[in-house]
C-alpha atoms as a PDB file:
ATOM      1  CA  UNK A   1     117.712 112.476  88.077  1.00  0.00           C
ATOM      2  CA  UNK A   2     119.776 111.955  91.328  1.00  0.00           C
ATOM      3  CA  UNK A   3     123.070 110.744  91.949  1.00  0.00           C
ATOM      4  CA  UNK A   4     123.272 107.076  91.202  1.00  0.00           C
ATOM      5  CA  UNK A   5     120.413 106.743  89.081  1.00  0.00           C
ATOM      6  CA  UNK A   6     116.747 104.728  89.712  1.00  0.00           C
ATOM      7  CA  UNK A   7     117.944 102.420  92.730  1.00  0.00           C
ATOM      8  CA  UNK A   8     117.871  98.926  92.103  1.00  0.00           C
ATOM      9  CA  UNK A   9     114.978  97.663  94.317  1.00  0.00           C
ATOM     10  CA  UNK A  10     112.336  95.337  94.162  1.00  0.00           C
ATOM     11  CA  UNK A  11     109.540  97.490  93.042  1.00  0.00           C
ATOM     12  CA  UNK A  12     107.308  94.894  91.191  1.00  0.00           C
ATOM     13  CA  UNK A  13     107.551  91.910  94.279  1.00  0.00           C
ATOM     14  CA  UNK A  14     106.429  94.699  96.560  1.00  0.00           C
ATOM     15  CA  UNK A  15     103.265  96.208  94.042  1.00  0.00           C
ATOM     16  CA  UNK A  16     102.532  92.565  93.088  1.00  0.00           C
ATOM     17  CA  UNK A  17     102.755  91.500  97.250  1.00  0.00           C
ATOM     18  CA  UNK A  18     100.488  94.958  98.078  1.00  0.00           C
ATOM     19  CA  UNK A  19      98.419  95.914  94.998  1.00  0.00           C
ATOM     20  CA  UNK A  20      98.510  92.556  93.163  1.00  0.00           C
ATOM     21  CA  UNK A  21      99.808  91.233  90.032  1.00  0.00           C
ATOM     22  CA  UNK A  22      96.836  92.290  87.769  1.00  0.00           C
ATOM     23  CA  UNK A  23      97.091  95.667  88.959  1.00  0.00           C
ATOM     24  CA  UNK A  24      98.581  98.055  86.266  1.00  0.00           C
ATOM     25  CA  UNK A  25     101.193 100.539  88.349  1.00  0.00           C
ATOM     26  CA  UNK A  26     103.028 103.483  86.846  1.00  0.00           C
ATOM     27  CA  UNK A  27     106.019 104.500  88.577  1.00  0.00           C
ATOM     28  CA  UNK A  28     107.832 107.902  87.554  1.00  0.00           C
ATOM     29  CA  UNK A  29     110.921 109.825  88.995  1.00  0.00           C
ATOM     30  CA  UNK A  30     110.339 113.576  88.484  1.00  0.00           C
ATOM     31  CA  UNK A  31     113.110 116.113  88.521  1.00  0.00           C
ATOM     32  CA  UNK A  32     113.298 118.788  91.376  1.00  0.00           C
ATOM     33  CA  UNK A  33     111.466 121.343  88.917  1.00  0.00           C
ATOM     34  CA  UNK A  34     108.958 118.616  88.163  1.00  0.00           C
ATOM     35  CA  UNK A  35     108.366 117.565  91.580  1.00  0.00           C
ATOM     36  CA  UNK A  36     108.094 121.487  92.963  1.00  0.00           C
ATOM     37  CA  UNK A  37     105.417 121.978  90.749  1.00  0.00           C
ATOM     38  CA  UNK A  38     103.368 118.393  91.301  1.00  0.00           C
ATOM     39  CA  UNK A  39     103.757 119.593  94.522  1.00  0.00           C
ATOM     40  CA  UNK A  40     102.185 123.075  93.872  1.00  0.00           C
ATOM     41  CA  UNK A  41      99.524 121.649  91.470  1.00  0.00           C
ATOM     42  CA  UNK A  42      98.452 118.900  93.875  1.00  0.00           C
ATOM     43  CA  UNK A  43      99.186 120.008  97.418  1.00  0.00           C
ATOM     44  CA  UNK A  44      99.245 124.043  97.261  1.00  0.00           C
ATOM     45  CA  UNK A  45     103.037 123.923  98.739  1.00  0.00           C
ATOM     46  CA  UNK A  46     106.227 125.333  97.496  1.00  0.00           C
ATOM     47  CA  UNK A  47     108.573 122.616  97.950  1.00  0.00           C
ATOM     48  CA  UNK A  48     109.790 119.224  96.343  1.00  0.00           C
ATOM     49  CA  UNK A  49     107.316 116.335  96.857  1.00  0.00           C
ATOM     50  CA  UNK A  50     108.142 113.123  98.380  1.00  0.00           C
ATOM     51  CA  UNK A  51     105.903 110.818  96.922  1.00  0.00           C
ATOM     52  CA  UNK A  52     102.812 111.151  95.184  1.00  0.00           C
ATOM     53  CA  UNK A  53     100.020 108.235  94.482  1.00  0.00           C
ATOM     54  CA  UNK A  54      97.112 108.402  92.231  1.00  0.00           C
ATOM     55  CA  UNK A  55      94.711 106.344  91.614  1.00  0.00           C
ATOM     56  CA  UNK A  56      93.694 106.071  87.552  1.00  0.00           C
ATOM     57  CA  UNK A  57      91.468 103.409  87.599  1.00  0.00           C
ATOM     58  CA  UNK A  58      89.995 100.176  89.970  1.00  0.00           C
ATOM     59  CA  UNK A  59      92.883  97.987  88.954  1.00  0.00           C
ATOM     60  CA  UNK A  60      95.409 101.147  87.860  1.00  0.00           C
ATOM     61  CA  UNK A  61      97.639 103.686  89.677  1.00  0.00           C
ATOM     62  CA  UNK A  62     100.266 105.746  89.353  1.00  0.00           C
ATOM     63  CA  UNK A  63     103.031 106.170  91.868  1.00  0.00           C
ATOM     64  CA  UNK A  64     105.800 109.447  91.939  1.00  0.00           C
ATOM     65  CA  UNK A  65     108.822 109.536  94.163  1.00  0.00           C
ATOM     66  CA  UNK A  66     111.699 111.993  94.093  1.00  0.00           C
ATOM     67  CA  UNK A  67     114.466 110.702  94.731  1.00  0.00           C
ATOM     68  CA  UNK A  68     116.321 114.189  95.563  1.00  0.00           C
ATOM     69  CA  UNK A  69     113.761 114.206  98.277  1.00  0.00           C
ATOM     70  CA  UNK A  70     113.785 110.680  99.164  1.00  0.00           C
ATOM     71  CA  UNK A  71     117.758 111.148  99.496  1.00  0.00           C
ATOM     72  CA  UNK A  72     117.595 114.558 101.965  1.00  0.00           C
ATOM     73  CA  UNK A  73     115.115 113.406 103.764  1.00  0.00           C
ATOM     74  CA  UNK A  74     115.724 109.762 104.678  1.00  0.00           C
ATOM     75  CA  UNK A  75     118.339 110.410 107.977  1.00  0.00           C
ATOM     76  CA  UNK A  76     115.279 112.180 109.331  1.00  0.00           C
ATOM     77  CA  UNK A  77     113.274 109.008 109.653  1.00  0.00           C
ATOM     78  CA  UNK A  78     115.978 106.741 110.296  1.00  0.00           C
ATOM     79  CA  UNK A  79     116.475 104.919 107.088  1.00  0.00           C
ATOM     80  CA  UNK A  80     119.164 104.470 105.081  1.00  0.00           C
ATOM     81  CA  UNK A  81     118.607 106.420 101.025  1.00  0.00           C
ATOM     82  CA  UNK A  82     117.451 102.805  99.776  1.00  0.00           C
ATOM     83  CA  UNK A  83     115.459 101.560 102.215  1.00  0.00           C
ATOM     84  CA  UNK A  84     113.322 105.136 102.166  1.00  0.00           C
ATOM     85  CA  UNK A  85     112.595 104.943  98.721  1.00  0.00           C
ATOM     86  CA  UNK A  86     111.479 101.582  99.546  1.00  0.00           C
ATOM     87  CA  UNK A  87     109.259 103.288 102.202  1.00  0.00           C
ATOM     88  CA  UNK A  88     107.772 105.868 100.298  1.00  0.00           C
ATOM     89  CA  UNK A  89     106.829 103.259  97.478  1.00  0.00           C
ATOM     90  CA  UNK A  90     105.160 100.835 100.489  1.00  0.00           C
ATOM     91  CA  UNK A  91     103.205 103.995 101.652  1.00  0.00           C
ATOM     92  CA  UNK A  92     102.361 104.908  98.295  1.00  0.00           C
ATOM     93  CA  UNK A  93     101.190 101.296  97.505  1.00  0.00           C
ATOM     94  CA  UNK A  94      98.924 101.217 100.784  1.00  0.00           C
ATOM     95  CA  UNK A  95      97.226 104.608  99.877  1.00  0.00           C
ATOM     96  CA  UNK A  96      96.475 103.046  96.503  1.00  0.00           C
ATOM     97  CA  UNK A  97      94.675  99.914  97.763  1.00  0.00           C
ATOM     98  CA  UNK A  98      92.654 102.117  99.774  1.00  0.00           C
ATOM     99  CA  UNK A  99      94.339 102.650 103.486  1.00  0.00           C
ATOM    100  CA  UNK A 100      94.317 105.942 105.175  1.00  0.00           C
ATOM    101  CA  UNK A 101      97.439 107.154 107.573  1.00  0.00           C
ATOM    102  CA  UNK A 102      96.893 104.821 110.926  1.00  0.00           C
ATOM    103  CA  UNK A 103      98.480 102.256 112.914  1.00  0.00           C
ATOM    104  CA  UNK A 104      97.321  99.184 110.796  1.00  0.00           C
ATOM    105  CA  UNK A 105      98.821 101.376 107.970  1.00  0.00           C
ATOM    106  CA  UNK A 106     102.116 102.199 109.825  1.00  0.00           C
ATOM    107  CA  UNK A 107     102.484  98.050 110.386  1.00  0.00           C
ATOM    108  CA  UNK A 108     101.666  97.568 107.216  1.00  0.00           C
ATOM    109  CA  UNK A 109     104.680  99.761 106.098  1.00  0.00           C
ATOM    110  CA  UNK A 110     107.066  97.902 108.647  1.00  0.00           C
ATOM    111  CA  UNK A 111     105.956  94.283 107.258  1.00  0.00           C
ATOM    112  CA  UNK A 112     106.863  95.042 103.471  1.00  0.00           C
ATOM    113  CA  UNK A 113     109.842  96.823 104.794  1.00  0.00           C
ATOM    114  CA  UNK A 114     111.090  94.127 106.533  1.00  0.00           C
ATOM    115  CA  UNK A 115     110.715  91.628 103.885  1.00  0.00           C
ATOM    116  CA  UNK A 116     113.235  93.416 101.542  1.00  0.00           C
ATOM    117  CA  UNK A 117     116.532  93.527 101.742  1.00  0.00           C
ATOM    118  CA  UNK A 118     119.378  95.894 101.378  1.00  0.00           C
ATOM    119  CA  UNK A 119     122.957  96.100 100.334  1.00  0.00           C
END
């Protein structure tokens, strides 16, 4: 677990906005330990995951972020810790209802983004 806890943010508004509200999501926070080896198991690299998404099922998914991660790595991309976490579960949600990295998929990111709001 990180510092702080789960961050309060409006994770089911987004999936129901993106994925809809009949889709079934799982969303889990792994450890650092946990996350090195997703990592290694899914990816072949040695480090802590960001996020993870993986499609179980049509109208099922499941969704991983580390928040260690999310938290070290969110100056980089010039976001505050909340708002990345809010990012990575956006990007997440697009790969799950089928986009691949693009533009459309990058506006796509900046249009949920923008529709939440931080404290």
């Amino acid at each position: 677990m990180t510092k702080g806890g789960i961050p309060n943010l409006p994770f089911l508004a987004i999936k129901n906005d993106i994925l809809g509200k009949e889709y079934l999501l799982s969303l889990t926070f792994p450890t650092i330990h946990d996350s090195i080896q997703l990592h290694k198991d899914w990816k072949k690299k040695d480090d802590p995951v960001n996020v993870l998404a993986f499609p179980l099922e049509e109208q099922e998914g499941e969704i991983i972020i580390t928040l260690l991660k999310a938290r070290s790595e969110a100056k980089k991309y010039g976001h505050h810790y909340h708002q990345h976490v809010m990012f990575l579960f956006i990007h997440a949600c697009l790969h799950l209802k089928g986009m691949e990295h693009s533009d459309k998929m990058d506006e796509q990111e900046q249009y949920y983004l923008n529709k939440v709001t931080f404290s």
